[in-house]
C-alpha atoms as a PDB file:
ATOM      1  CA  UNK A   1      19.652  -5.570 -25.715  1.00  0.00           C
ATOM      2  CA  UNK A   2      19.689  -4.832 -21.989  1.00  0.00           C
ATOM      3  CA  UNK A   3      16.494  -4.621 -20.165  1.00  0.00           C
ATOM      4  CA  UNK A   4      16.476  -0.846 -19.356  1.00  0.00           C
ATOM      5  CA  UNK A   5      17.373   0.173 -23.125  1.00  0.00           C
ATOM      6  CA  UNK A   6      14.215  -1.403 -23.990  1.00  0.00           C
ATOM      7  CA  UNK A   7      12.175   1.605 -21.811  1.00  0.00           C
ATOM      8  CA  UNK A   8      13.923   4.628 -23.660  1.00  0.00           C
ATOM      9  CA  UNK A   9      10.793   7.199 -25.141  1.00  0.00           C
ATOM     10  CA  UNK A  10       8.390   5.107 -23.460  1.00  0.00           C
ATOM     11  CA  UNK A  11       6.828   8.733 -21.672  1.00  0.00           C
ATOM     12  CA  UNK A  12       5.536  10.497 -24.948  1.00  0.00           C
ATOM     13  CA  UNK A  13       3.591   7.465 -25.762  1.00  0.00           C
ATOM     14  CA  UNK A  14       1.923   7.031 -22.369  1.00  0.00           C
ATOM     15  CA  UNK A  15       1.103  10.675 -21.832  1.00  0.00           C
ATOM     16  CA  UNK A  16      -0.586  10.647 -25.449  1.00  0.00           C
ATOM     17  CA  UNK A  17      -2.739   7.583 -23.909  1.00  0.00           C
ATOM     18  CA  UNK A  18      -3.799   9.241 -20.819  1.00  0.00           C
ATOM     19  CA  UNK A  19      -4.244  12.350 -22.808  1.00  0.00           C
ATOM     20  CA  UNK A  20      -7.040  10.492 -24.657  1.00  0.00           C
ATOM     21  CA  UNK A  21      -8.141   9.061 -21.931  1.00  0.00           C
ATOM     22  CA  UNK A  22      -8.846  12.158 -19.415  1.00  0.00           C
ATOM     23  CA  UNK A  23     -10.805  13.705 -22.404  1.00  0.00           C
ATOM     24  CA  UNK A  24     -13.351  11.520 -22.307  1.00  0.00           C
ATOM     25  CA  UNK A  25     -12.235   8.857 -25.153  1.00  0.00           C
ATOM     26  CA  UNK A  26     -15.437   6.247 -24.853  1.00  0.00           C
ATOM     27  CA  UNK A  27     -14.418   2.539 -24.979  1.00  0.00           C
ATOM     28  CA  UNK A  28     -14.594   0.406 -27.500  1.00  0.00           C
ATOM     29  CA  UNK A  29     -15.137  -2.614 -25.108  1.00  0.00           C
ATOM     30  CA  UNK A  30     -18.838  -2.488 -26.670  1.00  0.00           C
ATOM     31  CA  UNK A  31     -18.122  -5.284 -28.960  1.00  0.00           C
ATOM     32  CA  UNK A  32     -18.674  -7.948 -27.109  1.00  0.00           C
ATOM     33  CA  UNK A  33     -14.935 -10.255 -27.892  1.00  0.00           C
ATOM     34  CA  UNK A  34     -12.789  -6.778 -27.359  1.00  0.00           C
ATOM     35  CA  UNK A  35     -11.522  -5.525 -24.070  1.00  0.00           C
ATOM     36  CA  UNK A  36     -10.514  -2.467 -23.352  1.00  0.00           C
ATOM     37  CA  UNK A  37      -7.904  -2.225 -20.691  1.00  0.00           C
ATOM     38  CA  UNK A  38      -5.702   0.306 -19.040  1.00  0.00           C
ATOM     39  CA  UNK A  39      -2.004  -0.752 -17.946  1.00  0.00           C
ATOM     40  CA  UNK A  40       1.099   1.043 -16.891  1.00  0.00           C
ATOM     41  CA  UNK A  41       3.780   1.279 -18.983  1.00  0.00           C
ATOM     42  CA  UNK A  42       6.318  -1.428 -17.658  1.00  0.00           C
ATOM     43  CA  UNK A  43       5.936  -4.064 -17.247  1.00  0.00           C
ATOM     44  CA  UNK A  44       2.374  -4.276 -17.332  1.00  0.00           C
ATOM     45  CA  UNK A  45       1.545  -2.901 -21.140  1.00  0.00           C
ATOM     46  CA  UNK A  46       4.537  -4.870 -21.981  1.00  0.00           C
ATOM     47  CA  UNK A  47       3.219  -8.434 -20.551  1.00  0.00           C
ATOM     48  CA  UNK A  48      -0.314  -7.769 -22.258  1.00  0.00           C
ATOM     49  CA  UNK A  49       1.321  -7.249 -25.311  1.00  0.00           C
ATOM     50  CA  UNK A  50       3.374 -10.109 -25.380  1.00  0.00           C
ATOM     51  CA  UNK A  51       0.254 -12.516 -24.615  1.00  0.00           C
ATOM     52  CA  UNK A  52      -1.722 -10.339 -27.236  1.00  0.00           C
ATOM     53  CA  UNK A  53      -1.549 -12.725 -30.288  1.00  0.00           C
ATOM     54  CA  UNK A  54      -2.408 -15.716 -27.976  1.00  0.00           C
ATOM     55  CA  UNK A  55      -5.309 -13.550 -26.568  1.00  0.00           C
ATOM     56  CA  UNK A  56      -6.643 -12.998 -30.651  1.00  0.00           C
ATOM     57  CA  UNK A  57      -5.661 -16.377 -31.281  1.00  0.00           C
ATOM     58  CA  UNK A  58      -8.512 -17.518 -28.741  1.00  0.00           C
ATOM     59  CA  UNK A  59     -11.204 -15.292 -30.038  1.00  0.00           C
ATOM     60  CA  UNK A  60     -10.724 -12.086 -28.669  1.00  0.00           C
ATOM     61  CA  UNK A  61      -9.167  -8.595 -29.377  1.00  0.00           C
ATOM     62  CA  UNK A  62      -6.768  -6.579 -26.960  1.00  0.00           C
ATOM     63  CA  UNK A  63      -6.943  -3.023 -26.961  1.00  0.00           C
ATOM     64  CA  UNK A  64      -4.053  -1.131 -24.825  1.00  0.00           C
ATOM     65  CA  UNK A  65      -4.320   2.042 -23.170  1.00  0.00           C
ATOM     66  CA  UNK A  66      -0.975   3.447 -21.616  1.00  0.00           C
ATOM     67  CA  UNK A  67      -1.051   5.429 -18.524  1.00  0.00           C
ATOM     68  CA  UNK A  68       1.839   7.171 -16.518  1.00  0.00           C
ATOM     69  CA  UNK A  69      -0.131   7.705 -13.221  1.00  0.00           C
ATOM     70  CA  UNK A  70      -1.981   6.031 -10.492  1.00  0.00           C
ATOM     71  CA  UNK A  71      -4.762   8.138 -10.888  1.00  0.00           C
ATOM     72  CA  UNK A  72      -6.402   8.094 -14.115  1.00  0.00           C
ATOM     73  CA  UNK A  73      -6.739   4.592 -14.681  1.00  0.00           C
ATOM     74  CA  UNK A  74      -9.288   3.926 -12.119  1.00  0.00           C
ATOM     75  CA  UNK A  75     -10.969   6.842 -13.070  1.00  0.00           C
ATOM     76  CA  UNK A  76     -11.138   5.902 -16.458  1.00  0.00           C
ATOM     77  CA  UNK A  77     -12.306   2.390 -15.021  1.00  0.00           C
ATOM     78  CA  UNK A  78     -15.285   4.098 -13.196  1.00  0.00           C
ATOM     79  CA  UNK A  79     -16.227   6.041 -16.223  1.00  0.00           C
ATOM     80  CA  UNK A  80     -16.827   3.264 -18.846  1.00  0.00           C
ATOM     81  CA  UNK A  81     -13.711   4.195 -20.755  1.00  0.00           C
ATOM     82  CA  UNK A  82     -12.127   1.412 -20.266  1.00  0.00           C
ATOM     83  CA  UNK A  83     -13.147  -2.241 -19.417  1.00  0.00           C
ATOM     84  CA  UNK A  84     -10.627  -2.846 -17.134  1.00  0.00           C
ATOM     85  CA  UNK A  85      -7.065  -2.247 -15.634  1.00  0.00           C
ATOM     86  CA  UNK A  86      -3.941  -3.465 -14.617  1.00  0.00           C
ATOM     87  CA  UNK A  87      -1.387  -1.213 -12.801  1.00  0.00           C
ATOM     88  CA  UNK A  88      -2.189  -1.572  -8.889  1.00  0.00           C
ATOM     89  CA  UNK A  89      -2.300  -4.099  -5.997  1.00  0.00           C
ATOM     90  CA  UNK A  90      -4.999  -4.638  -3.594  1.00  0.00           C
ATOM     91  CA  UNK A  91      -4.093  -1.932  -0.776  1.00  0.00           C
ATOM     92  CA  UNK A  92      -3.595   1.179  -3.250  1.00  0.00           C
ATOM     93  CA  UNK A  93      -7.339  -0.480  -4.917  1.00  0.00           C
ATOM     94  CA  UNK A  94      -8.995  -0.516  -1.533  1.00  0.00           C
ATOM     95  CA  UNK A  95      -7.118   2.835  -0.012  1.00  0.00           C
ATOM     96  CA  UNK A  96      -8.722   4.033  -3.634  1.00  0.00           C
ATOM     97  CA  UNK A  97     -12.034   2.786  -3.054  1.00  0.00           C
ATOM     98  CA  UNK A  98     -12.329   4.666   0.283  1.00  0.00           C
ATOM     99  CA  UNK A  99     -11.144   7.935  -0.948  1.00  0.00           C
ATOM    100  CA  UNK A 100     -13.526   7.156  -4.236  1.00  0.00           C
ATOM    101  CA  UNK A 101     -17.119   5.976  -2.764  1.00  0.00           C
ATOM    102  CA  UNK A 102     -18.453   6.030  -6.349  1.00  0.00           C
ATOM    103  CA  UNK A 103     -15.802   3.624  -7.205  1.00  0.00           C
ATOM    104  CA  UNK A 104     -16.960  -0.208  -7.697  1.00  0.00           C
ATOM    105  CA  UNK A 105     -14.464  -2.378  -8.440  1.00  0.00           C
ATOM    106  CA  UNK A 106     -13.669  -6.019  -8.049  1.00  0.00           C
ATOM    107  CA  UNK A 107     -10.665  -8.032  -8.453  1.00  0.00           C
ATOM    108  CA  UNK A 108     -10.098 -10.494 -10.680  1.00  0.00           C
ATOM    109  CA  UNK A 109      -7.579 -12.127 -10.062  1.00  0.00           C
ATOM    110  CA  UNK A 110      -3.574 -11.546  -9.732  1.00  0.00           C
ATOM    111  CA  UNK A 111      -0.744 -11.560 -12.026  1.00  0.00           C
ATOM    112  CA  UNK A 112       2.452 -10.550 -10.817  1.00  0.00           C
ATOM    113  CA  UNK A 113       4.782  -8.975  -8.258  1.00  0.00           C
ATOM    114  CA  UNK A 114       7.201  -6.002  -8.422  1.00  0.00           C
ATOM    115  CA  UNK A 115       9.370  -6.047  -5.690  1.00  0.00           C
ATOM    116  CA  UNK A 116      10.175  -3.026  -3.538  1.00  0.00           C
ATOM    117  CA  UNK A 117      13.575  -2.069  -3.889  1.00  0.00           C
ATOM    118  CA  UNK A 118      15.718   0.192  -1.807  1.00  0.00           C
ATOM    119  CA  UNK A 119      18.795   2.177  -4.000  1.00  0.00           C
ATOM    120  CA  UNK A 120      21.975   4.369  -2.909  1.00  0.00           C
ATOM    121  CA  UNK A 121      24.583   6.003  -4.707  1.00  0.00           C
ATOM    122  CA  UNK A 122      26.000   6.576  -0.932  1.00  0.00           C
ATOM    123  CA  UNK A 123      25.616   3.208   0.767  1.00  0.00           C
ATOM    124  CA  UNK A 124      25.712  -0.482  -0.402  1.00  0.00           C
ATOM    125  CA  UNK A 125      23.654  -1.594   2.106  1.00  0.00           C
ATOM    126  CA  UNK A 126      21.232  -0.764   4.783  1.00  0.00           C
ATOM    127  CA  UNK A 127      23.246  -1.376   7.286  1.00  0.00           C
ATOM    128  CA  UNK A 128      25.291   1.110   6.495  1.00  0.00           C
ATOM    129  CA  UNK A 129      22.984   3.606   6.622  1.00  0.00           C
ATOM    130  CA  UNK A 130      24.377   6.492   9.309  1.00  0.00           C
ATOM    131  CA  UNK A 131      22.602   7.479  12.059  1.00  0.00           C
ATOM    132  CA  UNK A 132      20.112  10.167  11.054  1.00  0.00           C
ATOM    133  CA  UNK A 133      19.933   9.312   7.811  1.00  0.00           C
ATOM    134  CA  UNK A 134      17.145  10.503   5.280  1.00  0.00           C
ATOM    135  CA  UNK A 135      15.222   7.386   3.548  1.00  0.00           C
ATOM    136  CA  UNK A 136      12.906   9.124   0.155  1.00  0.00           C
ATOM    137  CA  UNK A 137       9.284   7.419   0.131  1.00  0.00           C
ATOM    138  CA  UNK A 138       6.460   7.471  -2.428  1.00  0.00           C
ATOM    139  CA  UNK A 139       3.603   9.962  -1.516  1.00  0.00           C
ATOM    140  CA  UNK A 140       1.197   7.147  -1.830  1.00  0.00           C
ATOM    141  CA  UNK A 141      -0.393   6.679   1.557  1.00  0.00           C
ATOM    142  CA  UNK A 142      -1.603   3.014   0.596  1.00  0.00           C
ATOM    143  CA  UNK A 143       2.079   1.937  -0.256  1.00  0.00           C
ATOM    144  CA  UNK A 144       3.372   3.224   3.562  1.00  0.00           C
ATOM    145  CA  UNK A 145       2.500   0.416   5.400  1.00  0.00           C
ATOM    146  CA  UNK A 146       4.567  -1.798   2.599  1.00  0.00           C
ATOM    147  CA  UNK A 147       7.719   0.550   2.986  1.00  0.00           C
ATOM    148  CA  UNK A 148       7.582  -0.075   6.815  1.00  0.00           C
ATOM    149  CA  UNK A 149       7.006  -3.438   6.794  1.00  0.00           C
ATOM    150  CA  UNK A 150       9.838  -4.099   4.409  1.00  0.00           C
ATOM    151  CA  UNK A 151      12.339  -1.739   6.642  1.00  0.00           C
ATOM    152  CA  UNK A 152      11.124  -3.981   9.599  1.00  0.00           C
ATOM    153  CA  UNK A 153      11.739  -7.098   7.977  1.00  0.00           C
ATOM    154  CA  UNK A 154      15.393  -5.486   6.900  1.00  0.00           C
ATOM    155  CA  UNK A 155      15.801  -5.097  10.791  1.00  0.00           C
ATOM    156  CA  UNK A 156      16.074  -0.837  10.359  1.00  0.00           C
ATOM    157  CA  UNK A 157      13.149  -0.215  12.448  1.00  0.00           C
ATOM    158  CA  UNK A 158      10.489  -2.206  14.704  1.00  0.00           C
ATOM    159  CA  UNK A 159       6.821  -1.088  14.374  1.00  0.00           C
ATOM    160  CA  UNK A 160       4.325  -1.504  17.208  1.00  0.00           C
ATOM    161  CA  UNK A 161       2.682  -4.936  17.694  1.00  0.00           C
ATOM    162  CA  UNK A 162      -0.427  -5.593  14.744  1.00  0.00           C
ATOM    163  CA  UNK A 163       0.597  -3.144  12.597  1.00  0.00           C
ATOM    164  CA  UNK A 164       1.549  -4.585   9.051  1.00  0.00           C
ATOM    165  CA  UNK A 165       0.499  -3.379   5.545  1.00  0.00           C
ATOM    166  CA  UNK A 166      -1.751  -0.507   7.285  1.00  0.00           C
ATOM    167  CA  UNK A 167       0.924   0.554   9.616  1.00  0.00           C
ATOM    168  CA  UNK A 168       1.886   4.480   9.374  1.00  0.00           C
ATOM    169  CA  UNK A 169       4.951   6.699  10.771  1.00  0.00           C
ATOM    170  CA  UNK A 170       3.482   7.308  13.817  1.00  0.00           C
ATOM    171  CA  UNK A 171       2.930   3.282  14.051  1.00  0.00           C
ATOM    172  CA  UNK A 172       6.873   3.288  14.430  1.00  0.00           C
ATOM    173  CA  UNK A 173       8.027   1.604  17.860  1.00  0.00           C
ATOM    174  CA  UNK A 174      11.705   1.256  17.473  1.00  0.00           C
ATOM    175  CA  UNK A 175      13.802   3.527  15.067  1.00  0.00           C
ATOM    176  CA  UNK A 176      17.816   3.235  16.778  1.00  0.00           C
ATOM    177  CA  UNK A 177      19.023   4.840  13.722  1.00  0.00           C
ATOM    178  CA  UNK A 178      16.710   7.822  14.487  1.00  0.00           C
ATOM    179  CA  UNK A 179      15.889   7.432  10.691  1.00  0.00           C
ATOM    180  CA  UNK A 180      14.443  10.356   8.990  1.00  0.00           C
ATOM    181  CA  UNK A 181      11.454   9.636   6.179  1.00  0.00           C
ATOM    182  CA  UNK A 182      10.746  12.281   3.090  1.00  0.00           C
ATOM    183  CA  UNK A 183       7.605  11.241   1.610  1.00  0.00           C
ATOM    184  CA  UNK A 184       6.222  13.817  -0.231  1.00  0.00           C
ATOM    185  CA  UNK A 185       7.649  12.842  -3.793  1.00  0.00           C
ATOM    186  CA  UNK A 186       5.295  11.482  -6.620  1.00  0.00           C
ATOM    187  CA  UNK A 187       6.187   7.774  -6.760  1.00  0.00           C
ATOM    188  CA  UNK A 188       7.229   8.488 -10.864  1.00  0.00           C
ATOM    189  CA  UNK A 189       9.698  11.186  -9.811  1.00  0.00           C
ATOM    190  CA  UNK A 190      11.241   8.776  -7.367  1.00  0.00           C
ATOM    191  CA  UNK A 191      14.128   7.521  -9.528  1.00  0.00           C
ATOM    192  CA  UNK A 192      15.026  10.904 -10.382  1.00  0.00           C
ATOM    193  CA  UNK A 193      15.452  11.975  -6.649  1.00  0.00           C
ATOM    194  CA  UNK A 194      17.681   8.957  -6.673  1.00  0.00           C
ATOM    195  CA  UNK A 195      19.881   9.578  -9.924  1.00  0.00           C
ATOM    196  CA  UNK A 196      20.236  13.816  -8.335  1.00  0.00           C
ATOM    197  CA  UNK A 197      21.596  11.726  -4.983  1.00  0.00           C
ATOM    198  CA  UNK A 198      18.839  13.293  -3.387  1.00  0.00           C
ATOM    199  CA  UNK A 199      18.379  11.803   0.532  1.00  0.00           C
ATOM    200  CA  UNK A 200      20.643   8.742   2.381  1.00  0.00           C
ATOM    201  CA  UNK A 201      18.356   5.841   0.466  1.00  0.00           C
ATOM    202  CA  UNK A 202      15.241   6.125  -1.593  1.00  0.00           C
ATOM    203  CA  UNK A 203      12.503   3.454  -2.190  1.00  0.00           C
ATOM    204  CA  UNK A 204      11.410   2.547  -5.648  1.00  0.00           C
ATOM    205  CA  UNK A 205       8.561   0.881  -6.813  1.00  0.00           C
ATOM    206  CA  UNK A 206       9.922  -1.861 -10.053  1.00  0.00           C
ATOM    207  CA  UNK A 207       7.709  -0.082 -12.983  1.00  0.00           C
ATOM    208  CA  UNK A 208       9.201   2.911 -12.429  1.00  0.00           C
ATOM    209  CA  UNK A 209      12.578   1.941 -11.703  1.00  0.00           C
ATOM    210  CA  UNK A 210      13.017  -0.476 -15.039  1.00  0.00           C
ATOM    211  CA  UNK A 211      11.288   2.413 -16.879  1.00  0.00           C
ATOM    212  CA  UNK A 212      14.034   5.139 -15.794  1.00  0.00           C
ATOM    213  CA  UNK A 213      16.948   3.036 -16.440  1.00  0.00           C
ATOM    214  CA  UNK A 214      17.718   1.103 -13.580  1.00  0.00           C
ATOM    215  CA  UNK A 215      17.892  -2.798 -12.711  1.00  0.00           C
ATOM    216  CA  UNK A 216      16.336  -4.060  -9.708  1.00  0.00           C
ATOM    217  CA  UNK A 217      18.559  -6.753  -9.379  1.00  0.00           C
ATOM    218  CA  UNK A 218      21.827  -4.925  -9.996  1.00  0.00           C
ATOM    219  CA  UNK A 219      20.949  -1.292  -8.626  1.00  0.00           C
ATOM    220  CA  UNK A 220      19.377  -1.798  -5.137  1.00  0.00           C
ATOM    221  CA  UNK A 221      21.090  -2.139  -2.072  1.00  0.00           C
ATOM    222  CA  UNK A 222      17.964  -4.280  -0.711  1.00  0.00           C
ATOM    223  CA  UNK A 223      14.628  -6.006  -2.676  1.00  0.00           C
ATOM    224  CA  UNK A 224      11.519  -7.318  -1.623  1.00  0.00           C
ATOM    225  CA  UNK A 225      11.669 -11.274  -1.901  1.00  0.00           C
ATOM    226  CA  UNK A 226       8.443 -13.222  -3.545  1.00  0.00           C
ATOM    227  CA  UNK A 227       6.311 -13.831  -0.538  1.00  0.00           C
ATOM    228  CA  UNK A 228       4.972 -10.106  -0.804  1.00  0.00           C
ATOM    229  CA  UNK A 229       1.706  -9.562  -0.571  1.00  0.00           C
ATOM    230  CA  UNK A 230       1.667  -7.143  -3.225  1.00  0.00           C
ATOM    231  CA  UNK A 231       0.303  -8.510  -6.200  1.00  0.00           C
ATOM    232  CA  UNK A 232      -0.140  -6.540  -9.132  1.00  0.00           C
ATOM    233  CA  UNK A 233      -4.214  -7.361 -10.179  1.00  0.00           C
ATOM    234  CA  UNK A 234      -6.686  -7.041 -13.177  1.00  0.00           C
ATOM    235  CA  UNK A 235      -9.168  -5.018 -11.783  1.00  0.00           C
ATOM    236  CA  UNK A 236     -12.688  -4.655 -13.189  1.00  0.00           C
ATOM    237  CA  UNK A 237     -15.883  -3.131 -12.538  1.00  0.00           C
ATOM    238  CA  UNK A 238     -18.936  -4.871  -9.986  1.00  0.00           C
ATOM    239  CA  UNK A 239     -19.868  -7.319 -11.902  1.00  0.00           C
ATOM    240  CA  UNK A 240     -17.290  -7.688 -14.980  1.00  0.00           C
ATOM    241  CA  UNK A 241     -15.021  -9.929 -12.691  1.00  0.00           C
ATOM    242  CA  UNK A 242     -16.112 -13.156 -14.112  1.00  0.00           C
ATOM    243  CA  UNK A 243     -16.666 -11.623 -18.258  1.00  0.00           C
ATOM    244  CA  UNK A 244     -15.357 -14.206 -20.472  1.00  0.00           C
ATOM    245  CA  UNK A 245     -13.051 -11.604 -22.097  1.00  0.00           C
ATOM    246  CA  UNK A 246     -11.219 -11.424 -18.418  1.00  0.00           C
ATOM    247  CA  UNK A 247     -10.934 -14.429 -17.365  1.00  0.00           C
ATOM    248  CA  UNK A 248      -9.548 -15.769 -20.758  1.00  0.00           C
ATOM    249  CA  UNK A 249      -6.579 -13.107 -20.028  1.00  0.00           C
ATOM    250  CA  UNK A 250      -6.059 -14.140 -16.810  1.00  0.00           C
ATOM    251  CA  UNK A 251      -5.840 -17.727 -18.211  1.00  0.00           C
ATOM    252  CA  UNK A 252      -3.077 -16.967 -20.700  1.00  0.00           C
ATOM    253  CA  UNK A 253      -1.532 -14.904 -18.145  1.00  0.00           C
ATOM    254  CA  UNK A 254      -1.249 -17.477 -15.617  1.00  0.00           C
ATOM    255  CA  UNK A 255       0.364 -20.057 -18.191  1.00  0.00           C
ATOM    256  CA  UNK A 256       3.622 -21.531 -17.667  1.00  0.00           C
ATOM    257  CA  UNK A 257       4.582 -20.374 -20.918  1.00  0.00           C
ATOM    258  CA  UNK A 258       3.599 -16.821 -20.032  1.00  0.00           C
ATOM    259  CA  UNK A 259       5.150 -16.736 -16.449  1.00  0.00           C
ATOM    260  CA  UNK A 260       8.564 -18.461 -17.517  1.00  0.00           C
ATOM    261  CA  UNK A 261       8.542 -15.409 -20.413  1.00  0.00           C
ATOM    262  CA  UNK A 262       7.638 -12.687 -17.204  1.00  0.00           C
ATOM    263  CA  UNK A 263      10.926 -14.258 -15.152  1.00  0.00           C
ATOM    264  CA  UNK A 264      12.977 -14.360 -18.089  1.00  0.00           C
ATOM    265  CA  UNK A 265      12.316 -11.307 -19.693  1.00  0.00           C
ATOM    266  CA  UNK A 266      12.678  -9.092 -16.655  1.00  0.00           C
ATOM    267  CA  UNK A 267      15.506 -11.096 -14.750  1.00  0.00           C
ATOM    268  CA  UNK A 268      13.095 -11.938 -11.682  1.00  0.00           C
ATOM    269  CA  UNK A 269      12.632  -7.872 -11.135  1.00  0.00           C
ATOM    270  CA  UNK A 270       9.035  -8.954 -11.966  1.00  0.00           C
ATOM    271  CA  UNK A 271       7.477 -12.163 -10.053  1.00  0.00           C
ATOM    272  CA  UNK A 272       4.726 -14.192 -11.931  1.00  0.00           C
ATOM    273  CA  UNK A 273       1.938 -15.344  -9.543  1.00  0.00           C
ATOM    274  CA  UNK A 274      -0.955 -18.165 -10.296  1.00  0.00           C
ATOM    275  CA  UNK A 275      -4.033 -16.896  -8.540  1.00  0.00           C
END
């Protein structure tokens, strides 16, 4: 079966998880072998439940909880509901923890990469892009400074000296193509934009592209390559970072085994990492 067919009716499940979740559901992460954590659909809920059996097998119980935002799961995090999550990289947790002073979290260590990837139903490349032309970007303020930095590494545009993962538009030194960016779209209603042709070139983040039907490594007229710095983490409360029930997942997950199943079953569209 292809990869994308895999993702069809995915949504109904997740909202029925966050729908639980947002009203208050407590965790069941009191017995002391089962951890409760929070994941995105794909391919995060998908890689926990493939390690699932091998997670039992050691002891412990896995309990899932689906979410289709970038919201809820760290509030569910902060309120006890779950025990942990598994959804975000380290700028959106610490752009998070600023906007969030009651949040405490740590992380506890990595587990994969989902490239960035730029797609076109216009242009085949971005060097085609026209002058003028419209680029659609996540809303996410924490994921800006990884859109630039990507289009400067791409050679589009040249952003002023120092300014990396925390640069902004107005950090923009050099655009020659007089590029114009739309970021006011939910990050989950990115792929849509895309398949209505909305804009020149939009930028989509893996999870949601895979989940809408799409193939990062067939589909995009440019990727992100595996030396981002945008790991996808387990992220815990103060404190929780070193539980046994954690670090026993992040052991299975950072298993050959485990990894060489992440790169084959997602066609390198998802990169494994080790630390």
């Amino acid at each position: 079966m292809k990869l994308w067919k895999k993702f069809v009716g995915t949504a109904a499940v997740s909202v029925l998880a966050v729908s639980l979740a947002a009203c208050g559901e407590e965790s069941s992460g009191d017995d002391a072998k089962t951890l409760v954590i929070g994941a995105s659909n794909v391919p995060h809920a998908e890689i926990l439940e493939h390690v699932q059996k091998e997670y039992e097998a050691k002891g412990y119980k896995l309990e899932i909880k689906k979410f289709q935002d970038y919201v809820l799961p760290n509030k569910a995090l902060a309120e006890k509901e779950i025990d942990a999550n598994y959804f975000q990289h380290v700028p959106y947790l610490e752009q998070q923890e600023k906007e969030n002073k009651s949040y405490k979290f740590e992380n506890a260590g990595g587990a994969h990469v989902e490239p960035l990837g730029v797609y076109s139903k216009k242009y085949k490349s971005l060097d085609e892009l026209p002058k003028g032309a419209t680029i659609l970007t996540s809303s996410n303020v924490a994921e800006r400074g990884r859109v630039l930095t990507f289009l400067q590494n791409e050679g589009l545009i040249k952003l002023k000296d120092g300014k990396t993962t925390d640069a902004q538009l107005k950090d923009i030194a050099e655009n020659p193509k007089n590029i114009k960016f739309k970021t006011n779209i939910e990050a989950s209603l990115l792929p849509q934009a895309y398949k209505n042709n909305e804009g020149d070139a939009v930028l989509i983040n893996t999870n949601y592209a895979i989940d809408n039907g799409l193939n990062p490594l067939k589909d995009t007229i440019a990727l992100e390559d595996e030396s981002s710095p945008y790991v996808n983490i387990i992220v815990t409360r103060e404190g929780d970072e070193k539980d046994e029930r954690v670090t026993a997942l992040l052991d299975i997950l950072h298993e050959k085994k485990t990894q060489d199943w992440i790169t084959k079953e997602y066609k390198g569209a998802v990169v494994p990492v080790s630390k």
